[in-house]
Protein backbone atom coordinates (compact mmCIF):
# COMPACT_ATOMS: atom_id res chain seq x y z
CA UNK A 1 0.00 0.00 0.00
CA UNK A 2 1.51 3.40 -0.57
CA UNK A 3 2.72 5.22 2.19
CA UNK A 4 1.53 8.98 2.83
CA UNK A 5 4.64 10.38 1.51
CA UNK A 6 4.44 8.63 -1.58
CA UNK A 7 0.64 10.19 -1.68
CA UNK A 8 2.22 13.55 -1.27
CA UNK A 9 4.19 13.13 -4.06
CA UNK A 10 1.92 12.11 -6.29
CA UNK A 11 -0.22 15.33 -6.07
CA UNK A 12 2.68 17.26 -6.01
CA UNK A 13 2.69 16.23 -9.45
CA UNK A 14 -1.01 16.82 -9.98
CA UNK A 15 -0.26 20.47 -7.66
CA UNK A 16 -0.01 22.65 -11.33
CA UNK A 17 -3.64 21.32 -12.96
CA UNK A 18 -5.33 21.19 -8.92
CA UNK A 19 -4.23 25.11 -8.44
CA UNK A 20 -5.64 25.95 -11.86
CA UNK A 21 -9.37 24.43 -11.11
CA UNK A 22 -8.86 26.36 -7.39
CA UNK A 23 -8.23 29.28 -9.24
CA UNK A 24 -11.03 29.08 -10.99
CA UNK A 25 -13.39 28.42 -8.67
CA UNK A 26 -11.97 31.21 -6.58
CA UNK A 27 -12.85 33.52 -9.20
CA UNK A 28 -17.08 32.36 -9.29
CA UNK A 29 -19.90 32.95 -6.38
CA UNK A 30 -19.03 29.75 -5.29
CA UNK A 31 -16.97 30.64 -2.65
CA UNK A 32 -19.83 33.07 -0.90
CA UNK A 33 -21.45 29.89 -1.01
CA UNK A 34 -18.92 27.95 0.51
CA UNK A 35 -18.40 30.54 3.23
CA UNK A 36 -22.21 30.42 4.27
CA UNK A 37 -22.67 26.99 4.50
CA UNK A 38 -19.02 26.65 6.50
CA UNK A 39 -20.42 29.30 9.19
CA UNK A 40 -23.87 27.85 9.09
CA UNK A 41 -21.73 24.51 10.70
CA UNK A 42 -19.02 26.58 13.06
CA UNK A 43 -18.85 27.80 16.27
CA UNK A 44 -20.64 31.14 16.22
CA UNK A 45 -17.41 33.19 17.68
CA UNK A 46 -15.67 35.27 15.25
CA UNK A 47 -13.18 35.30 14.22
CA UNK A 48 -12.43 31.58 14.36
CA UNK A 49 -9.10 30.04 14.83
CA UNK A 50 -9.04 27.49 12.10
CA UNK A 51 -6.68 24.65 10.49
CA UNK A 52 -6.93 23.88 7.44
CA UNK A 53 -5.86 20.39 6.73
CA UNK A 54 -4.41 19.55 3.44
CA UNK A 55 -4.61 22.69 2.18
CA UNK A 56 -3.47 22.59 -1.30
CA UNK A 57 -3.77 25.52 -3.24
CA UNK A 58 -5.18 27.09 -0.43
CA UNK A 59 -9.24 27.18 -1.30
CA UNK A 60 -10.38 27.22 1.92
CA UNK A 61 -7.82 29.71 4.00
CA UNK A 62 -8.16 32.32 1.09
CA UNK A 63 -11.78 31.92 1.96
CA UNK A 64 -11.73 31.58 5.52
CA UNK A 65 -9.11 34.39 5.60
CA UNK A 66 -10.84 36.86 3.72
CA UNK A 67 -14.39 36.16 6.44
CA UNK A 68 -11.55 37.90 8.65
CA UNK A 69 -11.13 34.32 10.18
CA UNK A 70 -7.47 33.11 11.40
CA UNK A 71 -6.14 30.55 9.58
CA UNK A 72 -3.25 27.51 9.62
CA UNK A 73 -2.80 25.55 6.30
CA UNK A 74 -0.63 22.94 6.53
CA UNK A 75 -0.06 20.37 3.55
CA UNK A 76 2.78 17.71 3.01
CA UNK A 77 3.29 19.18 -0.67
CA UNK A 78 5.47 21.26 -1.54
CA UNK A 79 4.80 21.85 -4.68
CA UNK A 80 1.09 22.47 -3.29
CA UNK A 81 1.93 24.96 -0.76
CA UNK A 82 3.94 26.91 -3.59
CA UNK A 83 0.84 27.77 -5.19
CA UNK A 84 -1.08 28.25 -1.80
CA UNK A 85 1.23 31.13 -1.48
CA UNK A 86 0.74 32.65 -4.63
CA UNK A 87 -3.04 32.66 -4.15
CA UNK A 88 -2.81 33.97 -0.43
CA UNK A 89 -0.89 37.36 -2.18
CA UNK A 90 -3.26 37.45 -4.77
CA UNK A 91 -5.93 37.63 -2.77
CA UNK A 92 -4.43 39.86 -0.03
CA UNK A 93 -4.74 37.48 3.35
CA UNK A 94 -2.39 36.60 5.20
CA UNK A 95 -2.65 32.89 6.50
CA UNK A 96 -0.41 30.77 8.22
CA UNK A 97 1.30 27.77 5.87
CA UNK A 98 2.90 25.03 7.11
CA UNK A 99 4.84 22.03 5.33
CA UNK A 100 4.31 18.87 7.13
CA UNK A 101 1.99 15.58 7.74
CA UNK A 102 -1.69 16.72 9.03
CA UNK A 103 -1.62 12.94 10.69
CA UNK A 104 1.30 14.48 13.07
CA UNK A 105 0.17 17.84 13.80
CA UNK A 106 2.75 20.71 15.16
CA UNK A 107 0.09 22.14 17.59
CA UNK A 108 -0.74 21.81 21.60
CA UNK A 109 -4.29 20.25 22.32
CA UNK A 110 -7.22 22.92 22.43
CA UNK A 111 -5.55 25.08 20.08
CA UNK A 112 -8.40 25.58 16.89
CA UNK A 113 -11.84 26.69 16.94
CA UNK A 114 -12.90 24.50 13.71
CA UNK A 115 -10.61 21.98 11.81
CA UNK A 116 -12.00 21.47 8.00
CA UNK A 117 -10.63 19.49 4.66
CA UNK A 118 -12.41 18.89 1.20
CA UNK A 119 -10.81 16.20 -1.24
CA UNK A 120 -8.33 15.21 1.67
CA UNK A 121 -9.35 12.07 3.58
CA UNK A 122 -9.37 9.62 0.88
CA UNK A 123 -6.44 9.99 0.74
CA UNK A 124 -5.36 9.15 4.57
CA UNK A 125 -3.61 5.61 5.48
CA UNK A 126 -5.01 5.28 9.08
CA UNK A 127 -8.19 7.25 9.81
CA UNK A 128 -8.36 6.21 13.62
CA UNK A 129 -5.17 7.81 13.65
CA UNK A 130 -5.45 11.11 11.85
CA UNK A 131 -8.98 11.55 13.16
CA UNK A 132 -7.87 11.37 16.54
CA UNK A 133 -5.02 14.06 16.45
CA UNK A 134 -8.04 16.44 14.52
CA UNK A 135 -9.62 15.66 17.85
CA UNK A 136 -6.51 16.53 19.85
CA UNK A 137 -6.17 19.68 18.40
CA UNK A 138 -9.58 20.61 17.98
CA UNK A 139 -10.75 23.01 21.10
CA UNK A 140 -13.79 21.16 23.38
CA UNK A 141 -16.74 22.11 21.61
CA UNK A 142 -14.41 22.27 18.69
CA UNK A 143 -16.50 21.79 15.13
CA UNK A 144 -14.61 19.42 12.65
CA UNK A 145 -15.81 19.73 8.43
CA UNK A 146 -14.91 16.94 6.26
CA UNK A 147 -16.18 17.49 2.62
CA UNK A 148 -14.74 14.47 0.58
CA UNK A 149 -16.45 11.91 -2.00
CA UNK A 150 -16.65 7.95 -2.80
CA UNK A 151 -13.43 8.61 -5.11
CA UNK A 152 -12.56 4.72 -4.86
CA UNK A 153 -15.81 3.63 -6.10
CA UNK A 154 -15.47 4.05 -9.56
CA UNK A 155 -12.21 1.22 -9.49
CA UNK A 156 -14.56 -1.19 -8.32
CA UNK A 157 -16.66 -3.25 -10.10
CA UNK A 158 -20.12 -2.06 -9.51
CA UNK A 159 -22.94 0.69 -10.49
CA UNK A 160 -21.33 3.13 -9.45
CA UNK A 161 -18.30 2.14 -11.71
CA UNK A 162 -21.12 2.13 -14.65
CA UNK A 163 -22.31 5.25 -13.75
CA UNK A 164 -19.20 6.83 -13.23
CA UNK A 165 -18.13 5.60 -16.78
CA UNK A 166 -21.24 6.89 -18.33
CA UNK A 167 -20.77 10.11 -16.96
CA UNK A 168 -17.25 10.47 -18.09
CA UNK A 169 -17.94 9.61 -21.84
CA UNK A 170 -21.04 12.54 -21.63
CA UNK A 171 -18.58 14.81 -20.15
CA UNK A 172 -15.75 14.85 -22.42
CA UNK A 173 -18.38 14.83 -25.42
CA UNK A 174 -20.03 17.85 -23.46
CA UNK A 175 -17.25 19.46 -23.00
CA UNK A 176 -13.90 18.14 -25.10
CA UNK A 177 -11.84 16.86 -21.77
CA UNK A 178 -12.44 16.30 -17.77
CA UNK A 179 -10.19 17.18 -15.06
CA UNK A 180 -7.11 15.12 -14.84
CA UNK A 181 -3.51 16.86 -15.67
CA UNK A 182 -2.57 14.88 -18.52
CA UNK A 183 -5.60 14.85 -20.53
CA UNK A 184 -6.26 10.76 -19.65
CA UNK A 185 -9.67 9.37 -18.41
CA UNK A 186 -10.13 8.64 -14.63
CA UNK A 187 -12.38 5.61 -15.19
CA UNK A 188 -13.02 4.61 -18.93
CA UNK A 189 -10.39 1.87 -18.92
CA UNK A 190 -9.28 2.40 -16.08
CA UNK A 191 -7.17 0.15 -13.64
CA UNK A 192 -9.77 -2.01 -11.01
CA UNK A 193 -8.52 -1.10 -7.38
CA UNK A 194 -5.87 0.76 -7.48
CA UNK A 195 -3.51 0.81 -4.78
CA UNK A 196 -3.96 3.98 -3.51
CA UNK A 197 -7.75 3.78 -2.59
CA UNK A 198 -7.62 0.03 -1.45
CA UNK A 199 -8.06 1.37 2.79
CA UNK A 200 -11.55 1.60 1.24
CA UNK A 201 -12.33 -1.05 -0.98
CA UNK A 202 -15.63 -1.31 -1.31
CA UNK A 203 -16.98 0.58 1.51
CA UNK A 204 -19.70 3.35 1.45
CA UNK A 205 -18.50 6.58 2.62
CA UNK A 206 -19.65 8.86 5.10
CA UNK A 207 -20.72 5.56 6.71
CA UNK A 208 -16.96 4.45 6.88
CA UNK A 209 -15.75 7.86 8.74
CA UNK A 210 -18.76 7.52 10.66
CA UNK A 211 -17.98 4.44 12.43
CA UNK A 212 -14.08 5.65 12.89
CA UNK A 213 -15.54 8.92 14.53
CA UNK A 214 -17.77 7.19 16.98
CA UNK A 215 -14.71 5.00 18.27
CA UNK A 216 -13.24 8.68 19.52
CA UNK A 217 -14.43 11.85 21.78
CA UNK A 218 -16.39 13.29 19.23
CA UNK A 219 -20.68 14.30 19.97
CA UNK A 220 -23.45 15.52 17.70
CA UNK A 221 -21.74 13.72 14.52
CA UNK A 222 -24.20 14.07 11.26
CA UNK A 223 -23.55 13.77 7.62
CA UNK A 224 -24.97 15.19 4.64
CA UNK A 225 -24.34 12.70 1.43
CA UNK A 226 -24.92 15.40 -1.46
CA UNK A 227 -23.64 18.83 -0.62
CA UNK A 228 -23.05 19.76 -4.77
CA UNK A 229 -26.26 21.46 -5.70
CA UNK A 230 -24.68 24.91 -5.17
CA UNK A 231 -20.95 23.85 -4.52
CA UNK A 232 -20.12 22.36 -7.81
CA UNK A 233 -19.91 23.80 -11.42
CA UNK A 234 -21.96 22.11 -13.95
CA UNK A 235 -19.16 19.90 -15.22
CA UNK A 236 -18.46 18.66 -12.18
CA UNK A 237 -21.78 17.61 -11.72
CA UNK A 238 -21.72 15.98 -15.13
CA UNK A 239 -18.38 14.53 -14.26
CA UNK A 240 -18.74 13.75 -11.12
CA UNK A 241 -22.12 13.11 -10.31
CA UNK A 242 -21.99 9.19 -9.25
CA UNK A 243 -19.74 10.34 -6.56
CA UNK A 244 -21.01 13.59 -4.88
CA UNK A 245 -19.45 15.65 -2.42
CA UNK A 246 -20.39 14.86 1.03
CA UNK A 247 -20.44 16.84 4.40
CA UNK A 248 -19.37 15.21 7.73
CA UNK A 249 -19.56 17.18 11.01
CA UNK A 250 -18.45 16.51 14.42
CA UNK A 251 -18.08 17.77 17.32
CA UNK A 252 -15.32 17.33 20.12
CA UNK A 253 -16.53 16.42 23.46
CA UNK A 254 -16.25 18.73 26.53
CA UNK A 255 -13.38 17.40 28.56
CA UNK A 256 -14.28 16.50 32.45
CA UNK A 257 -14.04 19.02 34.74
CA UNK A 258 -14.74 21.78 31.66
């Protein structure tokens, strides 16, 4: 199985073509969008002290900055967090960027007011793990965001492989080529369970992070399946639609004595 550094480099590679579809989401009304429906799930004191885990090109802290909001990002790219910079100056905020592995975090316990990721925890090797030092550094009454999708699905044999397949071929004829950075298809063709999503295999997620966040000092966890009515551009909907974006929120438990 690959090991998270090998992960890292891989979308250090992919870091040019994921900063170019940040960019241009960053430059829609999608982001007012995003921002409501993040504060909508927060704790209601402003401004927030928030981490940003696997940051990337830095979507979410140019957001979450620009609410007035302070933010952390902290990626094991390199190549990501050179383009997180670039967008943080080009959008005037100021955040906080860290290199290093959001499974070993840099930070005393009780430190942020809401830890959130999109497009991040598929990608994680032990989720009991990680999950757990979210929790550690999450303040009590701390809100944690996951946004993240059924990614592996489409390697495994299945409907949602059909579907997924379908979609693609209506996309590219929709719209000449999908997202990848070298112009090649994510699913027609594609290799059956690929190494890097086989923590999954065929598991349904939220249900899987579900379980994993119930084993840990988490309260009031919920899940919304489809957040991508407003949050996703119509391609990506095309694209993407046998996988939609989902919405996991938890909360960290009041220690005793607090």
């Amino acid at each position: 199985m690959l090991t998270q550094e090998q992960i890292n480099e891989t979308w250090s590679i992919r870091a040019a073509n994921y900063n170019k579809y940040v960019c241009e989401e960053l430059h829609t009304d999608r982001p007012a969008k995003w921002l409501s429906l993040i504060e909508a799930n927060a704790p209601k004191e402003k401004p927030l002290r928030i981490l940003d885990a696997g940051c990337g090109p830095g979507f979410f802290y140019v957001v979450l900055s620009g609410a007035g909001h302070k933010v952390t990002g902290i990626d094991g790219s390199a190549n990501m967090l050179s383009h997180a910079q670039k967008n943080a100056a080009d959008f005037g905020v100021n955040p906080e960027l860290l290199e290093g592995d959001f499974g070993r975090l840099p930070f005393s316990e009780n430190t942020f007011d809401l830890l959130i990721s999109r497009n991040v925890t598929h990608t994680i090797r032990e989720h009991l793990k990680v999950y757990g030092e979210w929790n550690r550094v999450l303040k009590s009454g701390g809100v944690l965001l996951i946004f993240d999708a059924n990614w592996h699905l489409p390697y495994q044999l299945g409907p949602v492989r059909e579907e997924a397949i379908r979609r693609e071929r209506e996309g590219l004829s929709a719209y000449g080529k999908g997202f990848t950075y070298d112009g090649s298809y994510e699913y027609i063709d594609s290799e059956l369970d690929p190494e890097e999503f086989r923590v999954f295999g065929s598991a349904m997620r939220p249900d899987f992070d579900i379980g994993v966040l119930h084993q840990l000092p988490f309260e009031d966890i919920s899940f919304d399946r489809d957040v991508t009515e407003e949050l996703w551009s119509e391609k990506e909907k095309v694209m993407y639609g046998a996988t939609p974006l989902f919405m996991i929120r938890a909360v960290k438990k009041a220690s005793k004595g607090i």
